[in-house]
C-alpha atoms as a PDB file:
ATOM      1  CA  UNK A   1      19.342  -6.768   6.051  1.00  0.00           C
ATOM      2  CA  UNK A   2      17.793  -4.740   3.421  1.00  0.00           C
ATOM      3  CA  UNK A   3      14.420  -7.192   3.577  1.00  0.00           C
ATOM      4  CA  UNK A   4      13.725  -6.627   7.251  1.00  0.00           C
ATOM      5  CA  UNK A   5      13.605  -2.793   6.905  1.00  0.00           C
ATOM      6  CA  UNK A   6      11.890  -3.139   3.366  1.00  0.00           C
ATOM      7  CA  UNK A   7       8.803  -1.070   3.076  1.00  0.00           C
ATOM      8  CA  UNK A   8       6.809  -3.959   2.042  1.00  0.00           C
ATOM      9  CA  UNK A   9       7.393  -5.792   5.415  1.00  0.00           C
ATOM     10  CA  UNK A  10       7.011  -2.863   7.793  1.00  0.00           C
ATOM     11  CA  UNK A  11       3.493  -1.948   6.084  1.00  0.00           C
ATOM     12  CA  UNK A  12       2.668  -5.983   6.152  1.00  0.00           C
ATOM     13  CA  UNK A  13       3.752  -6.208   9.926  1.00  0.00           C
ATOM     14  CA  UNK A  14       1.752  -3.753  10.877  1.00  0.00           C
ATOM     15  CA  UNK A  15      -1.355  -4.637   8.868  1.00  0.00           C
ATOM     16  CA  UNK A  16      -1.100  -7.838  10.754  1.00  0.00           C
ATOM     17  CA  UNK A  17      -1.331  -6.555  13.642  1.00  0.00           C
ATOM     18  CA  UNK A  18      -3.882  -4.195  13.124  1.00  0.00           C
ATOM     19  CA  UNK A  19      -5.988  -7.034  11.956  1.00  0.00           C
ATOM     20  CA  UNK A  20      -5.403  -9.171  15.285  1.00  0.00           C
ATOM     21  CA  UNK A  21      -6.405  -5.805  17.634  1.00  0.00           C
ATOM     22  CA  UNK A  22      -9.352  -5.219  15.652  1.00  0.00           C
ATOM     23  CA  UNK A  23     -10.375  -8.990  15.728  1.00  0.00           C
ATOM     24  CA  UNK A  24      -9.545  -9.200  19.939  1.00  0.00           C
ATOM     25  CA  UNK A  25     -11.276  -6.001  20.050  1.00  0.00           C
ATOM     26  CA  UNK A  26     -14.609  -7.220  18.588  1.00  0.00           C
ATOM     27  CA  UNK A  27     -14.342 -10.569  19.711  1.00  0.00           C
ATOM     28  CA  UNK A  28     -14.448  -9.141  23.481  1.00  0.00           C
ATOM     29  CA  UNK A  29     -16.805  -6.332  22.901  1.00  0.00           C
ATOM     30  CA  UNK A  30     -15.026  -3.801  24.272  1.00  0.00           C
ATOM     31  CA  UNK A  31     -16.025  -0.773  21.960  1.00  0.00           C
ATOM     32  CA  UNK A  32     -19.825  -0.185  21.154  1.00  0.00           C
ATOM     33  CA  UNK A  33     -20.531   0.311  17.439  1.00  0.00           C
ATOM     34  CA  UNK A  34     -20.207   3.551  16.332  1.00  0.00           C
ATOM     35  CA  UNK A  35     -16.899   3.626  18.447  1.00  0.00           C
ATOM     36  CA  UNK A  36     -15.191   0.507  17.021  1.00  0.00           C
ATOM     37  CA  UNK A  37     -15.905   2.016  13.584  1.00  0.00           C
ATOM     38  CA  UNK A  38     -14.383   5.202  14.383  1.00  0.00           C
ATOM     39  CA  UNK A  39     -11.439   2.995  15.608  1.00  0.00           C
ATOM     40  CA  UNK A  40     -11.161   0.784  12.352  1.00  0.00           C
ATOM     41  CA  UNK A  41     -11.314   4.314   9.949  1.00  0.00           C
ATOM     42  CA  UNK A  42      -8.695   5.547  12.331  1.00  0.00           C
ATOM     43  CA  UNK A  43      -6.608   2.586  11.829  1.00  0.00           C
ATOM     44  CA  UNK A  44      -7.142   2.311   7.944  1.00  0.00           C
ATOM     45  CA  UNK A  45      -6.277   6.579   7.706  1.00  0.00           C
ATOM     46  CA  UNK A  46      -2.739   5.771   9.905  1.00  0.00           C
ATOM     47  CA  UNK A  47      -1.905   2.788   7.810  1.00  0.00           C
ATOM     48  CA  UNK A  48      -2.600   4.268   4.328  1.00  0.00           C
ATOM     49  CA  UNK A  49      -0.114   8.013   6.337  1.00  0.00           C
ATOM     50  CA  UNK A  50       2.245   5.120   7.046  1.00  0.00           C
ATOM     51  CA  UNK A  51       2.240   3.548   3.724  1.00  0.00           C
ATOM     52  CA  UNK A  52       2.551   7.558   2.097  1.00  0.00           C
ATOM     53  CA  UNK A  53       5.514   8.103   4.321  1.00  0.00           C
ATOM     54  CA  UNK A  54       7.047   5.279   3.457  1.00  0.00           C
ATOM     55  CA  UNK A  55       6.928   5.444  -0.298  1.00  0.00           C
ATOM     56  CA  UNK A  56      10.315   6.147  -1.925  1.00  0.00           C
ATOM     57  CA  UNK A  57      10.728   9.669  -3.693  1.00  0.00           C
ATOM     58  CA  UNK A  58      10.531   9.822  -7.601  1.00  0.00           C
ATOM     59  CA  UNK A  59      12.905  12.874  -7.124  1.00  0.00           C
ATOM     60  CA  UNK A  60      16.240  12.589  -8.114  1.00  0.00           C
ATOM     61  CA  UNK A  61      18.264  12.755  -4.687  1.00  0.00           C
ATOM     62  CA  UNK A  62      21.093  15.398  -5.657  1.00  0.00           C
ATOM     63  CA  UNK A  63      23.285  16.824  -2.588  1.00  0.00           C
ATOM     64  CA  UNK A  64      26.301  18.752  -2.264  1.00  0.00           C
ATOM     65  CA  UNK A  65      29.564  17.476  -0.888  1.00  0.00           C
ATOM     66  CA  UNK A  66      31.697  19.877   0.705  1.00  0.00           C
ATOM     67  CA  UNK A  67      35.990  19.395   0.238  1.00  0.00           C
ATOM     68  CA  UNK A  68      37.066  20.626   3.265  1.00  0.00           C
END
């Protein structure tokens, strides 16, 4: 279970599809130019967010725990 919410897979998924939207998109010519390269730097700034969010912290993880 830990594999299919792994970063590595998640990041991979999603670079896949990415890749088949952009291809469908330029195959069919929906964008003009200077849009569909807006749309791929878009793309490449929300995967790289993704990828930042998803990176684990270097921090050590130290909570309380409350005895009630």
């Amino acid at each position: 279970m830990k594999f299919i919410t792994s970063r590595a897979l998640v990041l991979g998924i999603q670079a896949v599809v990415s890749a088949v939207l952009a291809f469908f998109v330029v195959k069919i010519g929906i964008l003009p130019t200077k849009y569909l390269m807006a749309a791929f730097a878009v793309l490449v700034v929300l995967w790289l967010f993704m990828f930042l969010l998803t990176m684990p912290s270097k921090k050590k993880k130290s909570c309380k725990t409350f005895n009630w």
